[in-house]
PDB file of N, CA and C in Angstrom:
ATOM      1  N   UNK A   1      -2.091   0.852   0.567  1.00  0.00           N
ATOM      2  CA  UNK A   1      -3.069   1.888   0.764  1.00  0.00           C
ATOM      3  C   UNK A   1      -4.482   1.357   0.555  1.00  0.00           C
ATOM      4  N   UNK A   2      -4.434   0.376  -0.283  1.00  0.00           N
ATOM      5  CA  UNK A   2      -5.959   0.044  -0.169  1.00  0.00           C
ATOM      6  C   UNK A   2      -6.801  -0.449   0.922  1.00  0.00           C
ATOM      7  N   UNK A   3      -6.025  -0.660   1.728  1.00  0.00           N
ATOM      8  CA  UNK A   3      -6.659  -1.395   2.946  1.00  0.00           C
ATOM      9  C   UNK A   3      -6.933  -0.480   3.819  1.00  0.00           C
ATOM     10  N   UNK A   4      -6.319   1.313   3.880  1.00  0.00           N
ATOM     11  CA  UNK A   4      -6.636   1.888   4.028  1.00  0.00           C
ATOM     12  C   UNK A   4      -7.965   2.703   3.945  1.00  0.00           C
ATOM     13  N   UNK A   5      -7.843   2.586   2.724  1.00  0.00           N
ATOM     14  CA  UNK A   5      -8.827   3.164   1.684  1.00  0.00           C
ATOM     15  C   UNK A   5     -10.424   2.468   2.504  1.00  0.00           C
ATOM     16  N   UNK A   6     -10.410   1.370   2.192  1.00  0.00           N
ATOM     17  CA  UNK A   6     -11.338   0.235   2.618  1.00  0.00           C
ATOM     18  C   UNK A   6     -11.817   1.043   3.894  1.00  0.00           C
ATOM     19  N   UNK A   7     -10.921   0.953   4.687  1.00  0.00           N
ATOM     20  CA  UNK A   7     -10.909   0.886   6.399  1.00  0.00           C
ATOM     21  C   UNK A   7     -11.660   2.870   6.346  1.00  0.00           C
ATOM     22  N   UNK A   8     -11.378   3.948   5.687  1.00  0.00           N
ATOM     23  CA  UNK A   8     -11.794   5.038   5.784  1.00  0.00           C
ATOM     24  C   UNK A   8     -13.125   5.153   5.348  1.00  0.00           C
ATOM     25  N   UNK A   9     -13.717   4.021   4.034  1.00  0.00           N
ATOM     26  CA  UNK A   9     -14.875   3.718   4.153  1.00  0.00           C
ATOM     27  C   UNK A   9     -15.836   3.499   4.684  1.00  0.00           C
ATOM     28  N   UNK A  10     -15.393   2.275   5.601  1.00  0.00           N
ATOM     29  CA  UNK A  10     -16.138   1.751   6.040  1.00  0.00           C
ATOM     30  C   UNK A  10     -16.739   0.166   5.645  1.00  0.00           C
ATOM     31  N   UNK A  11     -15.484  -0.366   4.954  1.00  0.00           N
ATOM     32  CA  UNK A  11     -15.811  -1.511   3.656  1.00  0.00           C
ATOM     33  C   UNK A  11     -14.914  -2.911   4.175  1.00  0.00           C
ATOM     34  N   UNK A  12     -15.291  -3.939   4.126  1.00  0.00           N
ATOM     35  CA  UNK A  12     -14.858  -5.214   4.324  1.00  0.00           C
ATOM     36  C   UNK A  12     -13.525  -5.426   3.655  1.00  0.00           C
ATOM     37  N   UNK A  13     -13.802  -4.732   2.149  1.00  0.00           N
ATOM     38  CA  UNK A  13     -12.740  -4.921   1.393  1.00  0.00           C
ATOM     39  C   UNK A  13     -12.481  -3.426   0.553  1.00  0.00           C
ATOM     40  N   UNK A  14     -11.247  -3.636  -0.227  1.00  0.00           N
ATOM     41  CA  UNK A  14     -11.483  -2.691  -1.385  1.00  0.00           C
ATOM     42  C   UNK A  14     -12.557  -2.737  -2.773  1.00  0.00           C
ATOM     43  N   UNK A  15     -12.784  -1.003  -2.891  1.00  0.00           N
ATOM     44  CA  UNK A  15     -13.577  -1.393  -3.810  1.00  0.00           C
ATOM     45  C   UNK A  15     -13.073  -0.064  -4.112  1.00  0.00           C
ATOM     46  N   UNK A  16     -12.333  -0.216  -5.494  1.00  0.00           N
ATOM     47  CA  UNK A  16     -11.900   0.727  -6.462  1.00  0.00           C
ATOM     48  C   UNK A  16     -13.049   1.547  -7.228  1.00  0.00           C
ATOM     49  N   UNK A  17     -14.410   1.372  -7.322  1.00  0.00           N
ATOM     50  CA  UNK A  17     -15.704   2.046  -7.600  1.00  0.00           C
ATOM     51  C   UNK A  17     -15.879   2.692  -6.541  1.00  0.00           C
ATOM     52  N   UNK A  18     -15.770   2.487  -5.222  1.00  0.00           N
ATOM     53  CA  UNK A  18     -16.220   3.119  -4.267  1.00  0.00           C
ATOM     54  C   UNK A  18     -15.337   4.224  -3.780  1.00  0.00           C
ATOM     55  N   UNK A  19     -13.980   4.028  -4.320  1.00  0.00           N
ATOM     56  CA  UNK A  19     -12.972   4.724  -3.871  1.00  0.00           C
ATOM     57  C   UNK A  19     -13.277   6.189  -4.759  1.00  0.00           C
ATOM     58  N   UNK A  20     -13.445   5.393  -6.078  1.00  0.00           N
ATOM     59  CA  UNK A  20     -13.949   6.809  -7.606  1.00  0.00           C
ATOM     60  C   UNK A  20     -15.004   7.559  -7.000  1.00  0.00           C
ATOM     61  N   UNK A  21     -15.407   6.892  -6.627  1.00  0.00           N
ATOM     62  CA  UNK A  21     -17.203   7.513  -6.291  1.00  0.00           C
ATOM     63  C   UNK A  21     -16.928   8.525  -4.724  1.00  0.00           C
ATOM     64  N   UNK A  22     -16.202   8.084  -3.937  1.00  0.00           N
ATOM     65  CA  UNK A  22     -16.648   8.719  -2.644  1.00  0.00           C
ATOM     66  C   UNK A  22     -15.309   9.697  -2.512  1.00  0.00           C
ATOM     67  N   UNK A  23     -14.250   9.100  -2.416  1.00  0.00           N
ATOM     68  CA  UNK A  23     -13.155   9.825  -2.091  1.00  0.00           C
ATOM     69  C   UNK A  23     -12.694  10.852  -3.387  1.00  0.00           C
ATOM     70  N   UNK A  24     -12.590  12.623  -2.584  1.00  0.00           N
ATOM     71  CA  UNK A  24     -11.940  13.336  -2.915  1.00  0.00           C
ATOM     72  C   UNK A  24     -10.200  13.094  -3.387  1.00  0.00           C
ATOM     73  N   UNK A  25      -9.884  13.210  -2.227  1.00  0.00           N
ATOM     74  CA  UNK A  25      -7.983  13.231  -1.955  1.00  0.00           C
ATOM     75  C   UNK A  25      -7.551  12.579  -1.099  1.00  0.00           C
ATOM     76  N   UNK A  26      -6.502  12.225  -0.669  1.00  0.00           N
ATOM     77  CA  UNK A  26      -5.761  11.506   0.000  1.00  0.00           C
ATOM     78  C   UNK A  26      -4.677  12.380   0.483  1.00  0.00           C
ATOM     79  N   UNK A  27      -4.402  12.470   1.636  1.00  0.00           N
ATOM     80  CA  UNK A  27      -2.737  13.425   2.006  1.00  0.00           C
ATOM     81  C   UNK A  27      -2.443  12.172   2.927  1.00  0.00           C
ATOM     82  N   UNK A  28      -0.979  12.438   2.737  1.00  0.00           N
ATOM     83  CA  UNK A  28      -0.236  11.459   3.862  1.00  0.00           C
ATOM     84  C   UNK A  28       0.422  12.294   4.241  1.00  0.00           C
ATOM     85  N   UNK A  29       0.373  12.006   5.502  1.00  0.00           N
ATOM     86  CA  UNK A  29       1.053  12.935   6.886  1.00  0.00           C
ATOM     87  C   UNK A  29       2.406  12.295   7.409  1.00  0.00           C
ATOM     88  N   UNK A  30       2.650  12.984   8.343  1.00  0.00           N
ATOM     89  CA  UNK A  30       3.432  12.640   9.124  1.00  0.00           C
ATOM     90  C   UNK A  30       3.300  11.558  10.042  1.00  0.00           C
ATOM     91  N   UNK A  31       4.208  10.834  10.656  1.00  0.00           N
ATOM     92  CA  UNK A  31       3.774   9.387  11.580  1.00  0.00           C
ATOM     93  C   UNK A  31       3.203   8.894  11.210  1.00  0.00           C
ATOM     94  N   UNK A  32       3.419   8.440   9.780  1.00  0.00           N
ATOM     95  CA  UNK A  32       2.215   7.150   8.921  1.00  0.00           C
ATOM     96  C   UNK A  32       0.781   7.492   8.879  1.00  0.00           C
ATOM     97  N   UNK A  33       0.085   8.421   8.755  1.00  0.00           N
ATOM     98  CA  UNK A  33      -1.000   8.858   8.613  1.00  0.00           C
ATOM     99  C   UNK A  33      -1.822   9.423   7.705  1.00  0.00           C
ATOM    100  N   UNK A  34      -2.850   8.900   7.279  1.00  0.00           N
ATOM    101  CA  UNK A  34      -3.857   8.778   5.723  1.00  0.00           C
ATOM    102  C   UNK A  34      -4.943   9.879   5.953  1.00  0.00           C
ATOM    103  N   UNK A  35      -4.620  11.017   5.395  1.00  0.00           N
ATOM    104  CA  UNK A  35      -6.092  11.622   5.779  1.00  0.00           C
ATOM    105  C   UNK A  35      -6.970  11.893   4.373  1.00  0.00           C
ATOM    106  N   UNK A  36      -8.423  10.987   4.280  1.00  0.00           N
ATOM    107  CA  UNK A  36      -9.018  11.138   3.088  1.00  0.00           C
ATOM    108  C   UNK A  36     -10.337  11.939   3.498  1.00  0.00           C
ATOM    109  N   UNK A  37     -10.231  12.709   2.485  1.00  0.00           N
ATOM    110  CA  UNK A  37     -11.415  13.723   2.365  1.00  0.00           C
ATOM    111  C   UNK A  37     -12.113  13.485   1.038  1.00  0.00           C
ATOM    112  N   UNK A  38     -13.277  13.007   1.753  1.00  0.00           N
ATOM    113  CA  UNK A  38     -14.306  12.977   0.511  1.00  0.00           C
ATOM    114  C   UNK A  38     -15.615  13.910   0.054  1.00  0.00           C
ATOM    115  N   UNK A  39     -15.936  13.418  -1.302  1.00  0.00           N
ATOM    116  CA  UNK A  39     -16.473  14.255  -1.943  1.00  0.00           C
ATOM    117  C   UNK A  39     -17.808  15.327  -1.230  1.00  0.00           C
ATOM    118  N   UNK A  40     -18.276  14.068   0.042  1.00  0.00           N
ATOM    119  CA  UNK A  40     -19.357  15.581   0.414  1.00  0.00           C
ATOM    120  C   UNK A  40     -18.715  16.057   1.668  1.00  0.00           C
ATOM    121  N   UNK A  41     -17.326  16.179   2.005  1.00  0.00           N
ATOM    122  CA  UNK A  41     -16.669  16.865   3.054  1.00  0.00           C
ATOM    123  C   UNK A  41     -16.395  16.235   3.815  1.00  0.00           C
ATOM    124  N   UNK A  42     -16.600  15.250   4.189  1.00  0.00           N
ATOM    125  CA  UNK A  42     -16.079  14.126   5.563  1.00  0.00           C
ATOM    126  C   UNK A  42     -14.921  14.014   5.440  1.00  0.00           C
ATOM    127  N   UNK A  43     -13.703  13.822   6.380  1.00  0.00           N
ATOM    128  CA  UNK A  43     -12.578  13.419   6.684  1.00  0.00           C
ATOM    129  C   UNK A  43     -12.317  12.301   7.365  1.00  0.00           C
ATOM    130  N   UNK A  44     -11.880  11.439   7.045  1.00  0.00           N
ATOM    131  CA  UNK A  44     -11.445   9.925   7.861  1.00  0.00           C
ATOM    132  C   UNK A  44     -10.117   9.987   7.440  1.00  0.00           C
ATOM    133  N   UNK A  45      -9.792   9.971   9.375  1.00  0.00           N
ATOM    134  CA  UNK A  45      -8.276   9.923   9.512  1.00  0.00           C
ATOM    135  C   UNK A  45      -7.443   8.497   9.692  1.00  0.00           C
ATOM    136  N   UNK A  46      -6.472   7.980   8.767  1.00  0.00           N
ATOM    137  CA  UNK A  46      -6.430   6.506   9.066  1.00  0.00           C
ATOM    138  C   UNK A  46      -4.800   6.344   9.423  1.00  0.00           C
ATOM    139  N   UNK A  47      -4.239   5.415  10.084  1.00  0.00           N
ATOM    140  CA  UNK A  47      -2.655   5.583  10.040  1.00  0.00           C
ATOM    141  C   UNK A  47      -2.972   3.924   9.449  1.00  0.00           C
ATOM    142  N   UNK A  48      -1.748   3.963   8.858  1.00  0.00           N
ATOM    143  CA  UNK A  48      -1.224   3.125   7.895  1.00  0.00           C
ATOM    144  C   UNK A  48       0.410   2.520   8.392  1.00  0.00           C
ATOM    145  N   UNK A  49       0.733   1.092   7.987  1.00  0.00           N
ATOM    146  CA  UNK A  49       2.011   0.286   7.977  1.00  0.00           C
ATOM    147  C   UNK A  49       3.153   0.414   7.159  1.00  0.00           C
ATOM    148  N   UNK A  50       3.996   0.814   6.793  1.00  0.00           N
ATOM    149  CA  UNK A  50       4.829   0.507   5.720  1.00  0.00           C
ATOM    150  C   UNK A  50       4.948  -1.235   5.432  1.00  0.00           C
ATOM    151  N   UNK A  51       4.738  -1.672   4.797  1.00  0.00           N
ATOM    152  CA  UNK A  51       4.675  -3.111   4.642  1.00  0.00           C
ATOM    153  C   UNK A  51       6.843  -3.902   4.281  1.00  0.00           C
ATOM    154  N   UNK A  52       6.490  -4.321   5.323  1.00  0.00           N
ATOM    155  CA  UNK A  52       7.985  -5.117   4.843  1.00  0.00           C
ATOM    156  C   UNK A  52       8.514  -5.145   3.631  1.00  0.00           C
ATOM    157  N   UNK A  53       9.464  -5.069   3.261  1.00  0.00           N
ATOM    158  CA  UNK A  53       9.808  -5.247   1.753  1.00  0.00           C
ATOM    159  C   UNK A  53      10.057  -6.778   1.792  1.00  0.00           C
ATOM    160  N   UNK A  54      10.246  -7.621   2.594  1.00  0.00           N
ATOM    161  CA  UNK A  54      10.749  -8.864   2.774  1.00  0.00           C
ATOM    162  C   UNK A  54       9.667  -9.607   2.470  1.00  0.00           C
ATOM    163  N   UNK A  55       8.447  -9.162   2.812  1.00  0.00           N
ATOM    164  CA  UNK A  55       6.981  -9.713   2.770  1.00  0.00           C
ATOM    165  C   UNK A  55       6.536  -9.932   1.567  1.00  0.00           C
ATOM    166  N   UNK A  56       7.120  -8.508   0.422  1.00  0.00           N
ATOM    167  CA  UNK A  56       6.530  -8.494  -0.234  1.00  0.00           C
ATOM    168  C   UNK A  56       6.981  -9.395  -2.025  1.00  0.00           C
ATOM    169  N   UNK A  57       8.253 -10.652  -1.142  1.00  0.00           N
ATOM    170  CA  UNK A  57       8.520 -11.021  -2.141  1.00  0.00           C
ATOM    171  C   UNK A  57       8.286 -12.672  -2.493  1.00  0.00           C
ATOM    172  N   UNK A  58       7.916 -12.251  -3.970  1.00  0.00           N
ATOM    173  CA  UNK A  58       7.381 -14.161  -3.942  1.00  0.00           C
ATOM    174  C   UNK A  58       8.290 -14.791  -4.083  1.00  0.00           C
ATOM    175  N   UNK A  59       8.258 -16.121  -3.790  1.00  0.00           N
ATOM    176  CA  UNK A  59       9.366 -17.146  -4.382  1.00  0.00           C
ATOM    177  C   UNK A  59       9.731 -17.200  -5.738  1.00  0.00           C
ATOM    178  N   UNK A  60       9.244 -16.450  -7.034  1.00  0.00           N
ATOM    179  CA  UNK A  60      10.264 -16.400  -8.035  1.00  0.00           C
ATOM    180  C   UNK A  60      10.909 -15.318  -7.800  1.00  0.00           C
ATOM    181  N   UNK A  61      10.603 -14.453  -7.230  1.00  0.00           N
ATOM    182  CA  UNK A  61      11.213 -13.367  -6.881  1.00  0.00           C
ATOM    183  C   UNK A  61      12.772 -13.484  -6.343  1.00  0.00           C
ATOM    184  N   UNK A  62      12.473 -14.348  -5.473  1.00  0.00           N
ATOM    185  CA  UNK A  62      13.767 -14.820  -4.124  1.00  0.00           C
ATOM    186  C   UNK A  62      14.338 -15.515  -5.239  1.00  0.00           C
ATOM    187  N   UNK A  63      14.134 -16.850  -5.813  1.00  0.00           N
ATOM    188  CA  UNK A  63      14.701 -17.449  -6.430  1.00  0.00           C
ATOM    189  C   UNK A  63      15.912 -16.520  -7.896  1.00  0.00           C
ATOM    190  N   UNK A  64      14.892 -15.777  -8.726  1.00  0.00           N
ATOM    191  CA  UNK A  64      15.768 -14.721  -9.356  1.00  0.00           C
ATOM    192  C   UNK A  64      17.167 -13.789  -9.001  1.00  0.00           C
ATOM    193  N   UNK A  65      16.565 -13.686  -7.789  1.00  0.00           N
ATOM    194  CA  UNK A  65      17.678 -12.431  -6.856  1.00  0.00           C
ATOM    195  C   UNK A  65      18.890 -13.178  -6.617  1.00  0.00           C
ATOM    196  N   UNK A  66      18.654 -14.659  -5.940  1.00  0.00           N
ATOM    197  CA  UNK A  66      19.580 -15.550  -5.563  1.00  0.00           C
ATOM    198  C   UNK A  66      20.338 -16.246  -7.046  1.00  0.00           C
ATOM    199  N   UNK A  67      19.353 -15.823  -8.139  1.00  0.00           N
ATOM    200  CA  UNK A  67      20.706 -16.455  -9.255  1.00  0.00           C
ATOM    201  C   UNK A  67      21.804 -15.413  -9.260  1.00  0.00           C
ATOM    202  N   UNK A  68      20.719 -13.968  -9.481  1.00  0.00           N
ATOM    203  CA  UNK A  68      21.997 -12.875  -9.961  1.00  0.00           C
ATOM    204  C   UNK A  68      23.365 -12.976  -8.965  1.00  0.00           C
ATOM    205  N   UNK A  69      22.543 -13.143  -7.738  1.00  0.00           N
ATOM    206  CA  UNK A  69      23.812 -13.053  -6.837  1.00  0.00           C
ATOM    207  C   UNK A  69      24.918 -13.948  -7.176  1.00  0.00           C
ATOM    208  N   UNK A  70      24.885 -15.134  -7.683  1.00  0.00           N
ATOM    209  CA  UNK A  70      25.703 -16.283  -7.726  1.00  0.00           C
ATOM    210  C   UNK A  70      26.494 -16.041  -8.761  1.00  0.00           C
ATOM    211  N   UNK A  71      25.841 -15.229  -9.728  1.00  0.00           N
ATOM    212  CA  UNK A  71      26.443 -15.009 -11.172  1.00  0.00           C
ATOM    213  C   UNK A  71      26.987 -13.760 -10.855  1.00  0.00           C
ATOM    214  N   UNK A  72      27.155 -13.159  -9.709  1.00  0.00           N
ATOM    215  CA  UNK A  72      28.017 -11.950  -9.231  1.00  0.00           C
ATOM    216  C   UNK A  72      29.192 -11.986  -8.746  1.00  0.00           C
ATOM    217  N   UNK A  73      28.872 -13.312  -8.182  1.00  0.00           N
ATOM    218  CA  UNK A  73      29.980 -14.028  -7.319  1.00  0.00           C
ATOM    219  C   UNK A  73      30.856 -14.672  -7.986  1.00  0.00           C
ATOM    220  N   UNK A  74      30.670 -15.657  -9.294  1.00  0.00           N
ATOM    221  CA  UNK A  74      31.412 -15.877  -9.716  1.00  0.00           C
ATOM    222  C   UNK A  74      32.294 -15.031 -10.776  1.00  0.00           C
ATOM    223  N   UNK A  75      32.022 -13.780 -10.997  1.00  0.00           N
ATOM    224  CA  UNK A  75      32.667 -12.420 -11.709  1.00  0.00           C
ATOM    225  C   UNK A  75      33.615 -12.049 -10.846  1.00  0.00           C
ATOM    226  N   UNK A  76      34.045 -12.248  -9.647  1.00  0.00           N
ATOM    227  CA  UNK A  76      34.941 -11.675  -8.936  1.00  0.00           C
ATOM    228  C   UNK A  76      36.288 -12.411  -9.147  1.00  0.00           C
TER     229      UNK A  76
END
């Protein structure tokens, strides 16, 4: 969502001050869609990605998952 956030701004990046400061609320819609309404009434409508879950894992991550599994495997 932050990249959202950013993008309804108007901002290069996130900026969690700017988010406090300007944005009211956030609703998420239907068909992946961000609608933020801020504090002096503007609405910026944004659609948004679900991000891979596959993406979102680091290599200790992978590495961890792949012990349990082994130590699952050998319980059978």
């Amino acid at each position: 969502m932050h990249q959202s956030a950013a993008e309804a701004l108007g901002l290069a990046e996130y900026d969690d001050d700017a988010v406090r400061e300007q944005v009211a609320s956030v609703v998420s819609g239907a068909d992946h869609v961000l609608t933020f309404t801020m504090k002096d009434g503007r609405t910026a409508v944004v659609p948004w990605q679900n991000p891979s879950r596959a993406k979102s894992w680091t290599p200790e991550m992978k590495a961890e998952a792949s012990r349990r599994t082994k130590i699952q495997r050998r319980k059978r």
